[in-house]
PDB file of N, CA and C in Angstrom:
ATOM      1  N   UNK A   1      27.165   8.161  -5.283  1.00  0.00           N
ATOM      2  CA  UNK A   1      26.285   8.236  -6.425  1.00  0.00           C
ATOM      3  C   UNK A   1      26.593   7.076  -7.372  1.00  0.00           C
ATOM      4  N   UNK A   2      25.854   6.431  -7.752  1.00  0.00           N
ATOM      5  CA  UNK A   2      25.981   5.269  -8.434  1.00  0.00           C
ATOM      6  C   UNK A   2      25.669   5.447 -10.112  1.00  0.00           C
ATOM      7  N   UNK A   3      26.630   5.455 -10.746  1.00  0.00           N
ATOM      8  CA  UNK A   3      26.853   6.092 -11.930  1.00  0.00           C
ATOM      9  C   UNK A   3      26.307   4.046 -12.912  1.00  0.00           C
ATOM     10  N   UNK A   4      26.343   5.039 -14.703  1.00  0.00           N
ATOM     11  CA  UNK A   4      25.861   3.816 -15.782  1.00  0.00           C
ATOM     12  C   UNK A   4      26.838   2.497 -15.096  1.00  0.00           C
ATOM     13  N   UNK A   5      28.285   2.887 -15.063  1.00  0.00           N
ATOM     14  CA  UNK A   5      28.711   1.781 -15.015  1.00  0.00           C
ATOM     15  C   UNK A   5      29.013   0.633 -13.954  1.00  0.00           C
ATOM     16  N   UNK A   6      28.657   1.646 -12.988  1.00  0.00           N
ATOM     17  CA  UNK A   6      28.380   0.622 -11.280  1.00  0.00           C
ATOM     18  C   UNK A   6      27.154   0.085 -11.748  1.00  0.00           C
ATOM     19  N   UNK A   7      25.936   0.138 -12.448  1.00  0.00           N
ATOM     20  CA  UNK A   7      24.915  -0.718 -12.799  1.00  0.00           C
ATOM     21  C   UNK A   7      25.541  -1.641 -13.687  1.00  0.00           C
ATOM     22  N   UNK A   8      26.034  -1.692 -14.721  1.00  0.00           N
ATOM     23  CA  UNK A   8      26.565  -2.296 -15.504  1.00  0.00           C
ATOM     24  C   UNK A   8      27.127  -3.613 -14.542  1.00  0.00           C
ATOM     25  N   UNK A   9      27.919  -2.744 -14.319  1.00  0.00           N
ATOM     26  CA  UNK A   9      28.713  -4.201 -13.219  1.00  0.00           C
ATOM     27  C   UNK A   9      27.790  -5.115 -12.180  1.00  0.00           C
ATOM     28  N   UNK A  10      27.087  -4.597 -11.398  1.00  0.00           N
ATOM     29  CA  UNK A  10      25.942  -5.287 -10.931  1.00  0.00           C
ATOM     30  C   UNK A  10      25.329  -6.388 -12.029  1.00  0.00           C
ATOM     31  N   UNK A  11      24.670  -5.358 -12.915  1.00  0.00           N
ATOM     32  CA  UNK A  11      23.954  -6.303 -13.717  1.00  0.00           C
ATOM     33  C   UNK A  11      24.364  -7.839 -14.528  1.00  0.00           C
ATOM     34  N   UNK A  12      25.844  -7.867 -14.589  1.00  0.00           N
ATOM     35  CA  UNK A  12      26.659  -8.915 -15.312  1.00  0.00           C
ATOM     36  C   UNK A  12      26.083 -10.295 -14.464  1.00  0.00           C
ATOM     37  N   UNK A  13      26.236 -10.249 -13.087  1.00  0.00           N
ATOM     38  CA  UNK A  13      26.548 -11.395 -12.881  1.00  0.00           C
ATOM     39  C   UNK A  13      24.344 -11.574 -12.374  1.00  0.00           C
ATOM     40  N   UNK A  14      23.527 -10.461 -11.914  1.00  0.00           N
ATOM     41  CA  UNK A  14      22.402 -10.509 -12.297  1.00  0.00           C
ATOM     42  C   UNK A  14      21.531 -10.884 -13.295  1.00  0.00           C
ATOM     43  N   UNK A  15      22.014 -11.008 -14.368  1.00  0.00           N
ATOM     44  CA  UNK A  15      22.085 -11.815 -15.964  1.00  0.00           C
ATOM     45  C   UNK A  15      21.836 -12.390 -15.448  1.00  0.00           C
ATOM     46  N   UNK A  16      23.223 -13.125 -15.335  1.00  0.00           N
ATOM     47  CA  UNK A  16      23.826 -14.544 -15.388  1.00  0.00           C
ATOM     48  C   UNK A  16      22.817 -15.314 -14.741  1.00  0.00           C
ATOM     49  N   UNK A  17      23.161 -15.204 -13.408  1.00  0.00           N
ATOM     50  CA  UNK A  17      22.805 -16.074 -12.462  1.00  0.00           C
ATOM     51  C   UNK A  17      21.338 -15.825 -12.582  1.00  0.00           C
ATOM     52  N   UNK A  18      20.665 -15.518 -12.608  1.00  0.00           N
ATOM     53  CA  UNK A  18      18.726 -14.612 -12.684  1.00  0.00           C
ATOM     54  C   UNK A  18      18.541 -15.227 -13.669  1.00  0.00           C
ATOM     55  N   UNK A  19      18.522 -15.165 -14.897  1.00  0.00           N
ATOM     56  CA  UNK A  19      18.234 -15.757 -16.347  1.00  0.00           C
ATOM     57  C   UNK A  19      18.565 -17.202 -15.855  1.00  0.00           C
ATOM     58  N   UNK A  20      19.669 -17.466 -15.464  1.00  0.00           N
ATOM     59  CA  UNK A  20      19.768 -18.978 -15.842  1.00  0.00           C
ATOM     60  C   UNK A  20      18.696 -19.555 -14.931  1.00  0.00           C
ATOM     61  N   UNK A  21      18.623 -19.217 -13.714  1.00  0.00           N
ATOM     62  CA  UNK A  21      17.832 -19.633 -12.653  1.00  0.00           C
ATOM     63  C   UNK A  21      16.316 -19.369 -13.034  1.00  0.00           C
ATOM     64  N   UNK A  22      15.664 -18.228 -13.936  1.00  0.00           N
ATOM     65  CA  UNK A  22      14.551 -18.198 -14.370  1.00  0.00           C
ATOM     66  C   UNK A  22      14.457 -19.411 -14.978  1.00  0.00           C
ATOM     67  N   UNK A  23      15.340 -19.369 -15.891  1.00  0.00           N
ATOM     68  CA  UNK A  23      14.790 -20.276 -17.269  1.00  0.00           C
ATOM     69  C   UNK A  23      14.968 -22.375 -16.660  1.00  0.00           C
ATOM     70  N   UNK A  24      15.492 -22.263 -15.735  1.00  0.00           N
ATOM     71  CA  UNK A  24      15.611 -23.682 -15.420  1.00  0.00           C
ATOM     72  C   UNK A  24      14.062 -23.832 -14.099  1.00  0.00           C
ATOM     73  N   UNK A  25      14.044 -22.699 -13.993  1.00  0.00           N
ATOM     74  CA  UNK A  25      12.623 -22.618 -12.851  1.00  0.00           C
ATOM     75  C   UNK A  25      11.406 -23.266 -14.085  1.00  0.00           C
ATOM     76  N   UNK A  26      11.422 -22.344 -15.331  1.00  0.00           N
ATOM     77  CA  UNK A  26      10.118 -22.982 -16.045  1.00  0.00           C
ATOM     78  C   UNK A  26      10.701 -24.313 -16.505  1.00  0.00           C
ATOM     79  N   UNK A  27      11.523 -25.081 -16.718  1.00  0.00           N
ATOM     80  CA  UNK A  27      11.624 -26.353 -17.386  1.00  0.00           C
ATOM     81  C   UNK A  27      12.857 -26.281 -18.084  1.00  0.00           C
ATOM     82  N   UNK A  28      13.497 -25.405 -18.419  1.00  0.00           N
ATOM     83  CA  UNK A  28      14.410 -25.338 -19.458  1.00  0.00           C
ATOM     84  C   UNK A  28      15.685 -25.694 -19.491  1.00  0.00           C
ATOM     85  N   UNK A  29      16.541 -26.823 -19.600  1.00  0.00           N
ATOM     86  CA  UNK A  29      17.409 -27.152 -19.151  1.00  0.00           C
ATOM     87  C   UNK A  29      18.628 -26.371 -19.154  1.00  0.00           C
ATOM     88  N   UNK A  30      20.047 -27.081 -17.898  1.00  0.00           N
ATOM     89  CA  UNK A  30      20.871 -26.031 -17.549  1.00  0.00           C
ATOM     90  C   UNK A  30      21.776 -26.000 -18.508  1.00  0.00           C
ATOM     91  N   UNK A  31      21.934 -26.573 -19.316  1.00  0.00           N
ATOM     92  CA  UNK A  31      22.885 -26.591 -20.548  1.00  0.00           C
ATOM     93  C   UNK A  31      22.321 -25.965 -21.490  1.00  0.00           C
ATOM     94  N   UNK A  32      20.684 -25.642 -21.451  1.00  0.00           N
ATOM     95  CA  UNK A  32      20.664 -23.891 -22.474  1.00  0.00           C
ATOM     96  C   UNK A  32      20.382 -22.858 -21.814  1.00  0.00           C
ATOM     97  N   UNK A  33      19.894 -22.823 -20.417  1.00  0.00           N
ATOM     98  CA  UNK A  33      20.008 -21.926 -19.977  1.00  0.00           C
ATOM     99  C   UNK A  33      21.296 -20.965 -19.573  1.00  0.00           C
ATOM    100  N   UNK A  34      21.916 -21.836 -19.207  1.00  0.00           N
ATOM    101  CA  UNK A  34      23.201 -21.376 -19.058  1.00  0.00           C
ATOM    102  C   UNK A  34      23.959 -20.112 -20.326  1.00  0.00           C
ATOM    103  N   UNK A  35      23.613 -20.795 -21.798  1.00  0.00           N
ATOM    104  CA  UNK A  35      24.169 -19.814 -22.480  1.00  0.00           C
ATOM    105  C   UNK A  35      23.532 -18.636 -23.054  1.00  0.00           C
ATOM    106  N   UNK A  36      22.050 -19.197 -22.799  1.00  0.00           N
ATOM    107  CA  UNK A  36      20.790 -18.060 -22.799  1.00  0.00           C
ATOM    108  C   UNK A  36      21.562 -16.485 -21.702  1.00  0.00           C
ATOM    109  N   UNK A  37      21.733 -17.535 -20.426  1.00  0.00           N
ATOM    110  CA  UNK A  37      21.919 -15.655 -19.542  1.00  0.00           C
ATOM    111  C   UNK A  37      23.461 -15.270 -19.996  1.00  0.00           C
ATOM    112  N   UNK A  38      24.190 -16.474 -20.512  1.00  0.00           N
ATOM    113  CA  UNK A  38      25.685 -15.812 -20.947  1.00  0.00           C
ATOM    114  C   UNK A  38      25.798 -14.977 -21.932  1.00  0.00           C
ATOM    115  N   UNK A  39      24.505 -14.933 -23.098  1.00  0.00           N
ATOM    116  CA  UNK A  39      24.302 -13.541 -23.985  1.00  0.00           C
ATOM    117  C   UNK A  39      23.841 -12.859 -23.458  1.00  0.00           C
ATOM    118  N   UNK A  40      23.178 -12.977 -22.611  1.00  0.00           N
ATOM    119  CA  UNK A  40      22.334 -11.671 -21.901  1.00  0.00           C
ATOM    120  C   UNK A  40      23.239 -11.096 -21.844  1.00  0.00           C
ATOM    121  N   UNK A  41      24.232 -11.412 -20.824  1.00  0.00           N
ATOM    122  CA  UNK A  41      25.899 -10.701 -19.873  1.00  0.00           C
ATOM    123  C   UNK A  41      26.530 -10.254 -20.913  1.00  0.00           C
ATOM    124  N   UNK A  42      26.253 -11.055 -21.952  1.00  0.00           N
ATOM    125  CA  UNK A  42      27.494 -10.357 -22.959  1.00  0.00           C
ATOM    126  C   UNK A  42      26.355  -9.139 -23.894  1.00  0.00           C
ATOM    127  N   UNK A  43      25.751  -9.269 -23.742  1.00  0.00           N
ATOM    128  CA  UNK A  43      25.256  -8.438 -24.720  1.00  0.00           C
ATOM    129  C   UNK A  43      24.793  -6.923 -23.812  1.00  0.00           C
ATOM    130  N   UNK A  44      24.891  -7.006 -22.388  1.00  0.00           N
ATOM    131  CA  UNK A  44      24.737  -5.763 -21.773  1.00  0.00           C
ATOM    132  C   UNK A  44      26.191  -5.222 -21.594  1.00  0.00           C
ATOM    133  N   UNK A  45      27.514  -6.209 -21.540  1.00  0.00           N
ATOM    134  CA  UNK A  45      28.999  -5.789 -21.500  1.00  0.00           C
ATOM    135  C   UNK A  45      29.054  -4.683 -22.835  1.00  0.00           C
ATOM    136  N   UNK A  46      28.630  -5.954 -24.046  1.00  0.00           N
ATOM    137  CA  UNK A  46      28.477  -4.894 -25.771  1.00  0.00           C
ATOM    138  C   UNK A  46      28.387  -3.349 -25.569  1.00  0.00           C
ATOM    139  N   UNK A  47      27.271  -3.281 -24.655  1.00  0.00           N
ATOM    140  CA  UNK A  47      26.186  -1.979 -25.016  1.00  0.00           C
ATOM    141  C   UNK A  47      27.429  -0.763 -24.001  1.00  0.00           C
ATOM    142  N   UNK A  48      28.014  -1.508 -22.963  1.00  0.00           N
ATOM    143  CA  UNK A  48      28.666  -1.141 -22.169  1.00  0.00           C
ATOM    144  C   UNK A  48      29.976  -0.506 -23.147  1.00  0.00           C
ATOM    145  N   UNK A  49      29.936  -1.260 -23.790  1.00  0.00           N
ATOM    146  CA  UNK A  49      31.332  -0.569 -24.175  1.00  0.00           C
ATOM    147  C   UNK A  49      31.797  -0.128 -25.415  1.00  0.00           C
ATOM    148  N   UNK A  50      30.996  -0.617 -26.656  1.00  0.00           N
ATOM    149  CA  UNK A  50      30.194   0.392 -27.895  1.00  0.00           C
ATOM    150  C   UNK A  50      29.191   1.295 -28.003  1.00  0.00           C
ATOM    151  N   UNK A  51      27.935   0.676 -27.495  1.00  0.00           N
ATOM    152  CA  UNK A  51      27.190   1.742 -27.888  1.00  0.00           C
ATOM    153  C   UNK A  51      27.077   2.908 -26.527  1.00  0.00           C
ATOM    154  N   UNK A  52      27.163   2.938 -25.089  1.00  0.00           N
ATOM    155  CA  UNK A  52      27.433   3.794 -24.745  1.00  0.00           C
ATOM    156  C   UNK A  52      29.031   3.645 -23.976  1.00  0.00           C
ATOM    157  N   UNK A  53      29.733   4.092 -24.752  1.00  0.00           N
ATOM    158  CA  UNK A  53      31.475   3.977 -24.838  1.00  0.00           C
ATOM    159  C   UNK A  53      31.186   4.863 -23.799  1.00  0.00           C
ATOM    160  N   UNK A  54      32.747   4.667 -22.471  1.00  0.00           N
ATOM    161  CA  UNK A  54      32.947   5.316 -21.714  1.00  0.00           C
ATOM    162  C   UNK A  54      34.363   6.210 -22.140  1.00  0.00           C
ATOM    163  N   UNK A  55      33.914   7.454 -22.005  1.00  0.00           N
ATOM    164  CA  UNK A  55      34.526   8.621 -22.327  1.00  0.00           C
ATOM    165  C   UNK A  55      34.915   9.516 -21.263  1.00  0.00           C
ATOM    166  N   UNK A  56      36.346   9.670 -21.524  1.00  0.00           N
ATOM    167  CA  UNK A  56      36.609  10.506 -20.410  1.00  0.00           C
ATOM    168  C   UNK A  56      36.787  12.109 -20.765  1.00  0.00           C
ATOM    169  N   UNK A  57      35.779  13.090 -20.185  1.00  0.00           N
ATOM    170  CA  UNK A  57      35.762  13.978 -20.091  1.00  0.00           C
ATOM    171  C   UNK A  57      37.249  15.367 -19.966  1.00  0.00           C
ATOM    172  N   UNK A  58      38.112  14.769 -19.554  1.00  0.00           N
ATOM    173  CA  UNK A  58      39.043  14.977 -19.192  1.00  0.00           C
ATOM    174  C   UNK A  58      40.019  15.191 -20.340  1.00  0.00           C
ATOM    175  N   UNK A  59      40.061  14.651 -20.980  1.00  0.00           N
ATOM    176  CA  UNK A  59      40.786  14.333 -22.609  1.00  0.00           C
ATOM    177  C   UNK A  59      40.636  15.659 -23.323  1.00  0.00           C
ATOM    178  N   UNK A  60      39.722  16.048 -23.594  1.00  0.00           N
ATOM    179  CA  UNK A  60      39.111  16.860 -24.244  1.00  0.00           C
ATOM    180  C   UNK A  60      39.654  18.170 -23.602  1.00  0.00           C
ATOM    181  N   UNK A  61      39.608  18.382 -22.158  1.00  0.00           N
ATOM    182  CA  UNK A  61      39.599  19.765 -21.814  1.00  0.00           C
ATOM    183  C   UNK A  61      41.351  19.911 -21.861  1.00  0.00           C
ATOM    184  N   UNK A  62      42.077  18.738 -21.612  1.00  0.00           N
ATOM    185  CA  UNK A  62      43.393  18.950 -21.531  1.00  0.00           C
ATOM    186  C   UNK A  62      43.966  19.464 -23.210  1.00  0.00           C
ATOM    187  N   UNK A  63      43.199  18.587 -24.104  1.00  0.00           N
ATOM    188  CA  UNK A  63      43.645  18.739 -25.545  1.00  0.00           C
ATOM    189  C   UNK A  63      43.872  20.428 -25.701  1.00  0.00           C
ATOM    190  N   UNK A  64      42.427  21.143 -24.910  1.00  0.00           N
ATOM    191  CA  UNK A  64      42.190  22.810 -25.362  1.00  0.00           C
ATOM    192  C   UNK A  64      42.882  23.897 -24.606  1.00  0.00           C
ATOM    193  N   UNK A  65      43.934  23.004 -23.775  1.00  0.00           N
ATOM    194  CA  UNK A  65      44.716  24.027 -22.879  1.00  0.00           C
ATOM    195  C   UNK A  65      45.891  24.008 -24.113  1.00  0.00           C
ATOM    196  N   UNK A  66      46.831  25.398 -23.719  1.00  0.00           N
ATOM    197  CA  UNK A  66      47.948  25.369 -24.715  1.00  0.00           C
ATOM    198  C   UNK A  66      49.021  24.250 -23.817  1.00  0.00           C
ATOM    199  N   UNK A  67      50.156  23.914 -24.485  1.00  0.00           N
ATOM    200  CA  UNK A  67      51.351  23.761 -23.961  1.00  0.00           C
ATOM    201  C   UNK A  67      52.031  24.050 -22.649  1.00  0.00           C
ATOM    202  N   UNK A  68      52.617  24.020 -21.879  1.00  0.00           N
ATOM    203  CA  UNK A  68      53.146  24.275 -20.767  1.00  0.00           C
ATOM    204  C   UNK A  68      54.628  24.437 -21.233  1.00  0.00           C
ATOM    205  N   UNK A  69      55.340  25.723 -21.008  1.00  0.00           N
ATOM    206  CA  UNK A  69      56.442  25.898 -21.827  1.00  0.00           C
ATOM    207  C   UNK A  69      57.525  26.006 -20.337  1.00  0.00           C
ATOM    208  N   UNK A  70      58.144  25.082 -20.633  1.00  0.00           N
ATOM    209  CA  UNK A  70      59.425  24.863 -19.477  1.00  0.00           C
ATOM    210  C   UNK A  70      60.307  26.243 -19.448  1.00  0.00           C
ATOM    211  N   UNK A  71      60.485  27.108 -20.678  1.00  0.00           N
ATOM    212  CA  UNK A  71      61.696  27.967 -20.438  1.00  0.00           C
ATOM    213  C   UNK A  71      61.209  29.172 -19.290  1.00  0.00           C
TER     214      UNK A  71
END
């Protein structure tokens, strides 16, 4: 099952390389295209890791168990 962040990762270097290669297809040279798809990449990494932060589920349920008492 291919979860948000296996797309994520795909998509980085799909940016990259796709954008730059669009934008030099219409005319646009490789020295702005280049940093054109390097915000793209960075700005889908951003979203990746502020606005939908990866959270582990796990944290939470351990916090609501009690203690484990050795004696």
């Amino acid at each position: 099952m291919t979860g948000y962040y296996d797309v994520v990762l795909g998509l980085i270097p799909v940016a990259l390389l796709g954008i730059t290669a669009a934008l030099m297809f219409v005319g646009i040279s490789l020295t702005t295209a280049v940093p054109i798809g390097s915000f793209v990449a960075m700005a889908i990494i951003g979203h990746a890791m502020f606005v939908n932060t990866p959270a582990d589920g796990s944290d939470e349920a351990q916090s609501a168990r009690p203690p484990i008492n050795a004696d």
